[in-house]
Protein backbone atom coordinates (compact mmCIF):
# COMPACT_ATOMS: atom_id res chain seq x y z
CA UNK A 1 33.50 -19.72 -1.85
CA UNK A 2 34.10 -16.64 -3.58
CA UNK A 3 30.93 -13.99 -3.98
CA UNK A 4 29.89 -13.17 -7.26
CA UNK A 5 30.23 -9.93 -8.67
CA UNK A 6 26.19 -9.23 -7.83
CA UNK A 7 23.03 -10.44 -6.50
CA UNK A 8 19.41 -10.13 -7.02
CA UNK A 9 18.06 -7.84 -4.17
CA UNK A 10 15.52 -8.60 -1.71
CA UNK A 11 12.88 -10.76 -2.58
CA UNK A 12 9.37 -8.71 -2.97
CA UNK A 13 11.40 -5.71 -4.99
CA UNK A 14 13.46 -7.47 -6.75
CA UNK A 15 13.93 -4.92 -9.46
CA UNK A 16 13.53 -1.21 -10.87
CA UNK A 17 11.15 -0.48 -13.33
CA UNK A 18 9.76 -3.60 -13.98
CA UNK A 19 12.57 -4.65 -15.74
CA UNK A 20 13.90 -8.30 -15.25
CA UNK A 21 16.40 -9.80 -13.26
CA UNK A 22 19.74 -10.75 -14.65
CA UNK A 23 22.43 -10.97 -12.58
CA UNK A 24 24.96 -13.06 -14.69
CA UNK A 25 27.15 -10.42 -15.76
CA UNK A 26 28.56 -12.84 -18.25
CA UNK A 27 25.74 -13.30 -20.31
CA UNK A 28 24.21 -9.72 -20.23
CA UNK A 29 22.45 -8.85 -22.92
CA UNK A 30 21.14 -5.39 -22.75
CA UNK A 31 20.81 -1.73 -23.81
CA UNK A 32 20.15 -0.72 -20.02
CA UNK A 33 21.76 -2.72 -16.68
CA UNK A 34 19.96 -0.98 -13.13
CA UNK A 35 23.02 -1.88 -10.50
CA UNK A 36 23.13 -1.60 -6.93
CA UNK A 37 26.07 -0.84 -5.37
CA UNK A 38 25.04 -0.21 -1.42
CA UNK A 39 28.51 -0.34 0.10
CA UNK A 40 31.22 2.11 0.35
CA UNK A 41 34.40 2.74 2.39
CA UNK A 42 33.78 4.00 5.47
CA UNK A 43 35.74 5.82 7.61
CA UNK A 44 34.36 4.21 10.90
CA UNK A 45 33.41 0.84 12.05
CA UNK A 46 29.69 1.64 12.76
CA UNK A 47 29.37 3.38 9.21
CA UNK A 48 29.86 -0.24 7.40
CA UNK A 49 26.28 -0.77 7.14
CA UNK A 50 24.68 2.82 7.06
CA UNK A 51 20.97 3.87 6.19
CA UNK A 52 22.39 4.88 2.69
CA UNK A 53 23.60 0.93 2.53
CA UNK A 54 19.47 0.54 1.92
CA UNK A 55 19.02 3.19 -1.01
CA UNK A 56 19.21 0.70 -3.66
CA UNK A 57 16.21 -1.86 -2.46
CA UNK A 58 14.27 1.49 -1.57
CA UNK A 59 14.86 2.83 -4.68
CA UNK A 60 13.19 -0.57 -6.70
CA UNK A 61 10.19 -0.59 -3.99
CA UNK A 62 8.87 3.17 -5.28
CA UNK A 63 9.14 1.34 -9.25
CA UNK A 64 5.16 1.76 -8.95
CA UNK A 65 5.22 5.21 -7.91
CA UNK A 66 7.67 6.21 -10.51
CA UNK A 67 6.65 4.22 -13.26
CA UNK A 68 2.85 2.74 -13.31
CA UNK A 69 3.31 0.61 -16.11
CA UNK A 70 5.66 1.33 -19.26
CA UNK A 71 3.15 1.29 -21.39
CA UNK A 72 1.48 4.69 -20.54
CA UNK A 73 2.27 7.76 -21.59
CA UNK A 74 5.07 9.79 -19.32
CA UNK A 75 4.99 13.37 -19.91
CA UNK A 76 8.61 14.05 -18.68
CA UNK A 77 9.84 12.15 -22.06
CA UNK A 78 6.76 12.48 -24.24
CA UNK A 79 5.47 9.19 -24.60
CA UNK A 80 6.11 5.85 -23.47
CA UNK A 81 9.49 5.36 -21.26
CA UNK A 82 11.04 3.14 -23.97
CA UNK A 83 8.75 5.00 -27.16
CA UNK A 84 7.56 1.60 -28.26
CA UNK A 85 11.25 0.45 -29.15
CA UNK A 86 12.15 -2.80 -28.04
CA UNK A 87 14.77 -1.80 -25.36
CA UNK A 88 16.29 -4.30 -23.60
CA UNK A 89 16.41 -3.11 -19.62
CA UNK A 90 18.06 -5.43 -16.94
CA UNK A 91 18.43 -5.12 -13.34
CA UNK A 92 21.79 -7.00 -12.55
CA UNK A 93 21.13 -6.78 -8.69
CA UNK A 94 23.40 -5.41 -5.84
CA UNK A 95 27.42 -5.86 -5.41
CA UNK A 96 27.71 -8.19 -1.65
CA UNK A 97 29.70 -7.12 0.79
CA UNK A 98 31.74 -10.04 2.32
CA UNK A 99 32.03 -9.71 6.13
CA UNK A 100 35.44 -11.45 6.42
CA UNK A 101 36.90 -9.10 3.40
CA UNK A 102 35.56 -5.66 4.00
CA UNK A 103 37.02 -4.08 1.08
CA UNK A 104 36.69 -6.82 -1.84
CA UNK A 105 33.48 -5.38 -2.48
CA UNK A 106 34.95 -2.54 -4.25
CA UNK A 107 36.71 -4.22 -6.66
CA UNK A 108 33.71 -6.46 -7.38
CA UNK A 109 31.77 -3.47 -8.33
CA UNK A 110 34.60 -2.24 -10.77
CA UNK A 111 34.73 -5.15 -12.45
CA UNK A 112 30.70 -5.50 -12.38
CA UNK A 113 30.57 -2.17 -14.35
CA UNK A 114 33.13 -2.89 -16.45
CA UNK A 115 31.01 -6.17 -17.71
CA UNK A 116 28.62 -3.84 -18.39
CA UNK A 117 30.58 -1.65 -20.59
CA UNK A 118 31.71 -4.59 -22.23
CA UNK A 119 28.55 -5.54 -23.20
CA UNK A 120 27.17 -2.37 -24.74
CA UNK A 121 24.98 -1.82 -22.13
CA UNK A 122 24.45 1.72 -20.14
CA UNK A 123 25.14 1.41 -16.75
CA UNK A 124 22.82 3.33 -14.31
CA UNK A 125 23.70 2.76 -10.50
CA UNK A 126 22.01 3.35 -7.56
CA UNK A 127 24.20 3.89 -4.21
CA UNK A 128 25.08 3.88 -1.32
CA UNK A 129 26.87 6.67 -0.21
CA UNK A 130 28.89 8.83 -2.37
CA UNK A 131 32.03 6.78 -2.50
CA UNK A 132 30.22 4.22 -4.92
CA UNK A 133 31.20 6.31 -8.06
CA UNK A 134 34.98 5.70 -7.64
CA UNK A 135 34.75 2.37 -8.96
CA UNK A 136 32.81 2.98 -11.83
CA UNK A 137 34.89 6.47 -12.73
CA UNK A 138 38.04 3.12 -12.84
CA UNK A 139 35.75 0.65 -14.94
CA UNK A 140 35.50 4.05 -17.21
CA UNK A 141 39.19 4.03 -18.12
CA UNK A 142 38.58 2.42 -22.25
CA UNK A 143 36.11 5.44 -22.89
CA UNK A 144 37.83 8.78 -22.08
CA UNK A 145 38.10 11.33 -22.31
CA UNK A 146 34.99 11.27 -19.85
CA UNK A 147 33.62 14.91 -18.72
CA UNK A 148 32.83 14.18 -15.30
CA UNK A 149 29.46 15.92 -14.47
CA UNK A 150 28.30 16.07 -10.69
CA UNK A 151 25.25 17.16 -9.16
CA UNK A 152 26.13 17.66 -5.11
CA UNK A 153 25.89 20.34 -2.36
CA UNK A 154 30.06 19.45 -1.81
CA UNK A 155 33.15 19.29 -3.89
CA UNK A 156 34.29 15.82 -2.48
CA UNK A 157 37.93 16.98 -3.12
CA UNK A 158 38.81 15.16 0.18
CA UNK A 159 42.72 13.15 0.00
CA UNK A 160 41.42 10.80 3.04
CA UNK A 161 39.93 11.02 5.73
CA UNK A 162 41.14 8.85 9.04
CA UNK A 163 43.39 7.59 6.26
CA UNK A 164 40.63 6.26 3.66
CA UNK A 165 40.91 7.65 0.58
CA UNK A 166 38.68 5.96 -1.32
CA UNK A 167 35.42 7.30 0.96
CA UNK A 168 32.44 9.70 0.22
CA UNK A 169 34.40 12.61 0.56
CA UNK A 170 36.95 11.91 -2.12
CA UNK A 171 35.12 10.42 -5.27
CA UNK A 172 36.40 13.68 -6.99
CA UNK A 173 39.58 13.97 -6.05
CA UNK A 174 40.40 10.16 -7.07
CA UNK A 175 38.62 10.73 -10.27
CA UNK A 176 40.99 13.76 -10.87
CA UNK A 177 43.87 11.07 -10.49
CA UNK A 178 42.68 9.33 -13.57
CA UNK A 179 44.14 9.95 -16.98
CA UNK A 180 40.77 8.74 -18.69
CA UNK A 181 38.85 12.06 -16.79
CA UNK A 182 38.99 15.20 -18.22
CA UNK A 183 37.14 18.28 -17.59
CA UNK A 184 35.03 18.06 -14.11
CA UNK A 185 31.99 20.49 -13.87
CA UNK A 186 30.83 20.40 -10.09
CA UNK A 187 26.87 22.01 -9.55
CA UNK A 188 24.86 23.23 -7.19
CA UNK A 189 27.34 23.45 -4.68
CA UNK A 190 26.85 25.74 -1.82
CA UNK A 191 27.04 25.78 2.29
CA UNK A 192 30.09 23.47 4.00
CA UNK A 193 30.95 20.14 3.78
CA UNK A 194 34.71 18.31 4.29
CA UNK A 195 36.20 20.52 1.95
CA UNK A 196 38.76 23.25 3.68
CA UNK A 197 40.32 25.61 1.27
CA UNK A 198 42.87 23.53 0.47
CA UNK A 199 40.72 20.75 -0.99
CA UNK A 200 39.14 23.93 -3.10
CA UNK A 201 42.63 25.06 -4.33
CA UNK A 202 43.12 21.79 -5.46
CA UNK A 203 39.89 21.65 -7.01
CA UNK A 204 41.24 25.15 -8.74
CA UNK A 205 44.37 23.90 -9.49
CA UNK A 206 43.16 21.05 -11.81
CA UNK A 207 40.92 23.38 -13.35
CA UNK A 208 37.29 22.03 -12.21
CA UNK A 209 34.22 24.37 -13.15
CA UNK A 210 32.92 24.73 -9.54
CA UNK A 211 29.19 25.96 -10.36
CA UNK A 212 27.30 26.95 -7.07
CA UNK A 213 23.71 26.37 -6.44
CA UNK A 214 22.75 29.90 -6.46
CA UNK A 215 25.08 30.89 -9.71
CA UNK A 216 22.56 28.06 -10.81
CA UNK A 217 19.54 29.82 -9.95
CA UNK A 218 20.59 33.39 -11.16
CA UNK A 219 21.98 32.37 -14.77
CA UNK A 220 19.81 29.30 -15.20
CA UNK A 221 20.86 25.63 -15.80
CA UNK A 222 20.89 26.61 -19.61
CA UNK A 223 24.18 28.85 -18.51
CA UNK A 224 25.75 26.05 -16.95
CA UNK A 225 25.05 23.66 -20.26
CA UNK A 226 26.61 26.25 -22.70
CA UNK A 227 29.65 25.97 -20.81
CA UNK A 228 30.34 22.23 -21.23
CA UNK A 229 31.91 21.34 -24.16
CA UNK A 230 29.69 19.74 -27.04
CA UNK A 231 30.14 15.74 -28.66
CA UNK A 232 31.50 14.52 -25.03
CA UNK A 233 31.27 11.80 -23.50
CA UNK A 234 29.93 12.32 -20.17
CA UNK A 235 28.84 10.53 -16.95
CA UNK A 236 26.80 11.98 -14.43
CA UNK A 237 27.06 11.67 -10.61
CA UNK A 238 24.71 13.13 -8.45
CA UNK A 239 24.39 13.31 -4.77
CA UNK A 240 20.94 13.49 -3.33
CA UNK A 241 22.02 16.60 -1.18
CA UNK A 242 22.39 18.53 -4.44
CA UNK A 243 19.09 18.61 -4.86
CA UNK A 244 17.49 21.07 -2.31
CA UNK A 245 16.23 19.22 0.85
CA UNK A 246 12.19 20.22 -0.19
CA UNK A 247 12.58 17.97 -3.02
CA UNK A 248 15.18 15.52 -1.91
CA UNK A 249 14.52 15.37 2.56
CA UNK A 250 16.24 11.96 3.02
CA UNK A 251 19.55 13.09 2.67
CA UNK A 252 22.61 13.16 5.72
CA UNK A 253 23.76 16.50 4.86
CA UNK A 254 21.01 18.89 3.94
CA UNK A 255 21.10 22.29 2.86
CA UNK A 256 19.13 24.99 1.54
CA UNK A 257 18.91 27.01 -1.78
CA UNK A 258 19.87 23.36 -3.38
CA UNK A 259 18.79 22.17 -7.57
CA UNK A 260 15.08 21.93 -8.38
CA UNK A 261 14.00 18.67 -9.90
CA UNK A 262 13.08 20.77 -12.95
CA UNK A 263 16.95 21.76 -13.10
CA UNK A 264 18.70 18.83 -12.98
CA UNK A 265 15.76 16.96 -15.10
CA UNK A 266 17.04 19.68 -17.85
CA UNK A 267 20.26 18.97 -17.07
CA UNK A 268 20.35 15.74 -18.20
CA UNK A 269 17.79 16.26 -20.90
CA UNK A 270 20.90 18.63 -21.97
CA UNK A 271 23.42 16.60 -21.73
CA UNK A 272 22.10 13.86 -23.81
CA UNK A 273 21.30 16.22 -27.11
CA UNK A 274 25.04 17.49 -26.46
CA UNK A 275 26.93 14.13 -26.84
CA UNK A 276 27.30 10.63 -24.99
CA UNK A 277 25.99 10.08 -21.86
CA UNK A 278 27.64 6.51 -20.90
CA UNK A 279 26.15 6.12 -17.37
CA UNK A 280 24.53 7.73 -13.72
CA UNK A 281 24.62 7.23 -10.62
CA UNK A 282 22.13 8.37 -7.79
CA UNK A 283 24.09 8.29 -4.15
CA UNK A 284 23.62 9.10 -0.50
CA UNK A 285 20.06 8.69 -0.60
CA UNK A 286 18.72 7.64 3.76
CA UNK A 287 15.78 5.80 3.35
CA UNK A 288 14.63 6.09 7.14
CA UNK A 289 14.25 9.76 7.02
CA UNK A 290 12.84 9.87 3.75
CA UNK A 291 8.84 11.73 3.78
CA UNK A 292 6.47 9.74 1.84
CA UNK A 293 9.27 8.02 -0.01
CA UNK A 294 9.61 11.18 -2.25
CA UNK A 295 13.60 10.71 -2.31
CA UNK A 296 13.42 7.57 -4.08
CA UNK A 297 10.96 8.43 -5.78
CA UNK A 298 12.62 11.52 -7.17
CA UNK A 299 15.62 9.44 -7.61
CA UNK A 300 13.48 7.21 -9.96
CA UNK A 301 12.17 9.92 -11.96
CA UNK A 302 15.30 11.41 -12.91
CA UNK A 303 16.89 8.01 -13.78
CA UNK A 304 13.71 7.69 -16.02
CA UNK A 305 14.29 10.89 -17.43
CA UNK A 306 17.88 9.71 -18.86
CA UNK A 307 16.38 6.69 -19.90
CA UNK A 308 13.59 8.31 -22.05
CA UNK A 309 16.34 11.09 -23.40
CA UNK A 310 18.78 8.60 -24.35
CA UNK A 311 15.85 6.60 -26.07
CA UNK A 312 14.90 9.37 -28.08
CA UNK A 313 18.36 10.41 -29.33
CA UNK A 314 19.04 7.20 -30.93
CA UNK A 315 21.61 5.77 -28.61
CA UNK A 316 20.10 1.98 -28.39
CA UNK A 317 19.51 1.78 -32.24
């Protein structure tokens, strides 16, 4: 029997901000759909199921640390998450895996996010490791020109590696394959990753804004906003490891000098008064080394940051 496209997660968190569970994709009905996607691509056999495979279900477990109840009032948004608007927020559940087809999942998560699209709903995913976004950058393809917007310590400009090139070093480069993608602003990027100078020439070569952390830091993340374009449409990636490790510890690749919480919250903020934000994603997030669960929790706070932006601008009206 076939898998369906998701599933509720794990009973006891079953999902993020107290919002209810609705994992029929055919019947959404919402302004907001939470999605799991735990599963990437991975280049070796023991890297199926990883820590970040987790991220999603430890993400929905800190839903009381992030969000005490949606009535109160959250200073991050000023007021209420949803302002007293009657927003309709789902969480859809996780995309399976399917042990005796190790790569169907990937197409069940393009076509989950495309159901998503298709109903008018905003599609805010929590990974997995940074391969997770390729799928949804494909389910993007009927609202381009998208400006891709990523948060990350690395350019993920990878072609393959051991001859994958759909994994979490490549979500870039595929997305620069796409004729729906336009410009690509990469932040806060900074020490070494997969990329050799050739994966940065080509990163050049198709004209992506590489923005380094500490660029960040000198100009100010109002520098970086004034040069992406106004009235896009954007969606917004960002790897845990682009936020520096003292706010973001439970990552695989840390590095210092990364984004402040206060930075990419602005970010966002930012990009939602500029144009059309159609969708995030919050990836490579390792649960077992997290310290007091401050990853997720951070994770949560920014997602509830979009949330209470988006709100405000008008976009569910």
């Amino acid at each position: 029997m076939p898998l369906p496209l998701t599933q509720p997660s794990h009973p006891g968190h079953p999902s993020f901000l107290w919002s209810p569970v609705h994992a029929d994709l055919d019947t959404l009905d919402a302004h907001i759909a939470f999605l799991g996607i735990p599963y990437g691509s991975a280049y070796e056999p023991h890297a199926i199921s990883n820590d970040q495979t987790r991220a999603p279900d430890a993400v929905r477990r800190v839903t009381d640390r992030v969000c005490r109840n949606l009535e109160r009032y959250d200073f991050d948004v000023g007021g209420p998450i949803y302002d007293g608007r009657p927003i309709r927020a789902v969480d859809v559940g996780n995309v399976p895996f399917d042990i005796h087809d190790r790569t169907s999942h990937v197409a069940r998560a393009e076509a989950a996010v495309r159901k998503i699209l298709k109903a008018g709903a905003m599609p805010i995913t929590i990974g997995g490791d940074h391969a997770i976004p390729i799928p949804i950058f494909r389910a993007l393809e009927d609202h381009g020109p998208v400006t891709l917007i990523q948060v990350d310590a690395h350019i993920d400009w990878r072609d393959d590696v051991n001859g994958v090139r759909d994994g979490l070093s490549s979500p870039i480069r595929r997305a620069s394959e796409m004729a729906h993608i336009g410009d690509i602003f990469q932040i806060g990027i900074r020490a070494q990753g997969s990329g050799r100078p050739e994966e940065v020439a080509a990163a050049q070569a198709y004209g992506a804004t590489i923005i380094p952390a500490f660029e960040v830091h000198d100009g100010g993340i109002e520098a970086v906003l004034a040069r992406i374009p106004d009235g896009g449409r954007y969606y917004i990636t960002i790897d845990a490891d682009g936020l520096d490790p003292s706010v973001m510890p439970a990552v695989e690749g840390p590095a210092p000098g990364g984004l402040s919480f206060h930075q990419v919250r602005k970010l966002i903020h930012g990009l939602v008064a500029k144009g059309r934000v159609l969708g995030m994603d919050i990836v490579e997030i390792t649960p077992s080394s997290d310290v007091n669960n401050i990853t997720s929790i951070v994770a949560g706070r920014l997602i509830v940051n979009l949330i209470g932006a988006a709100v405000r601008a008008g976009y569910f009206d």
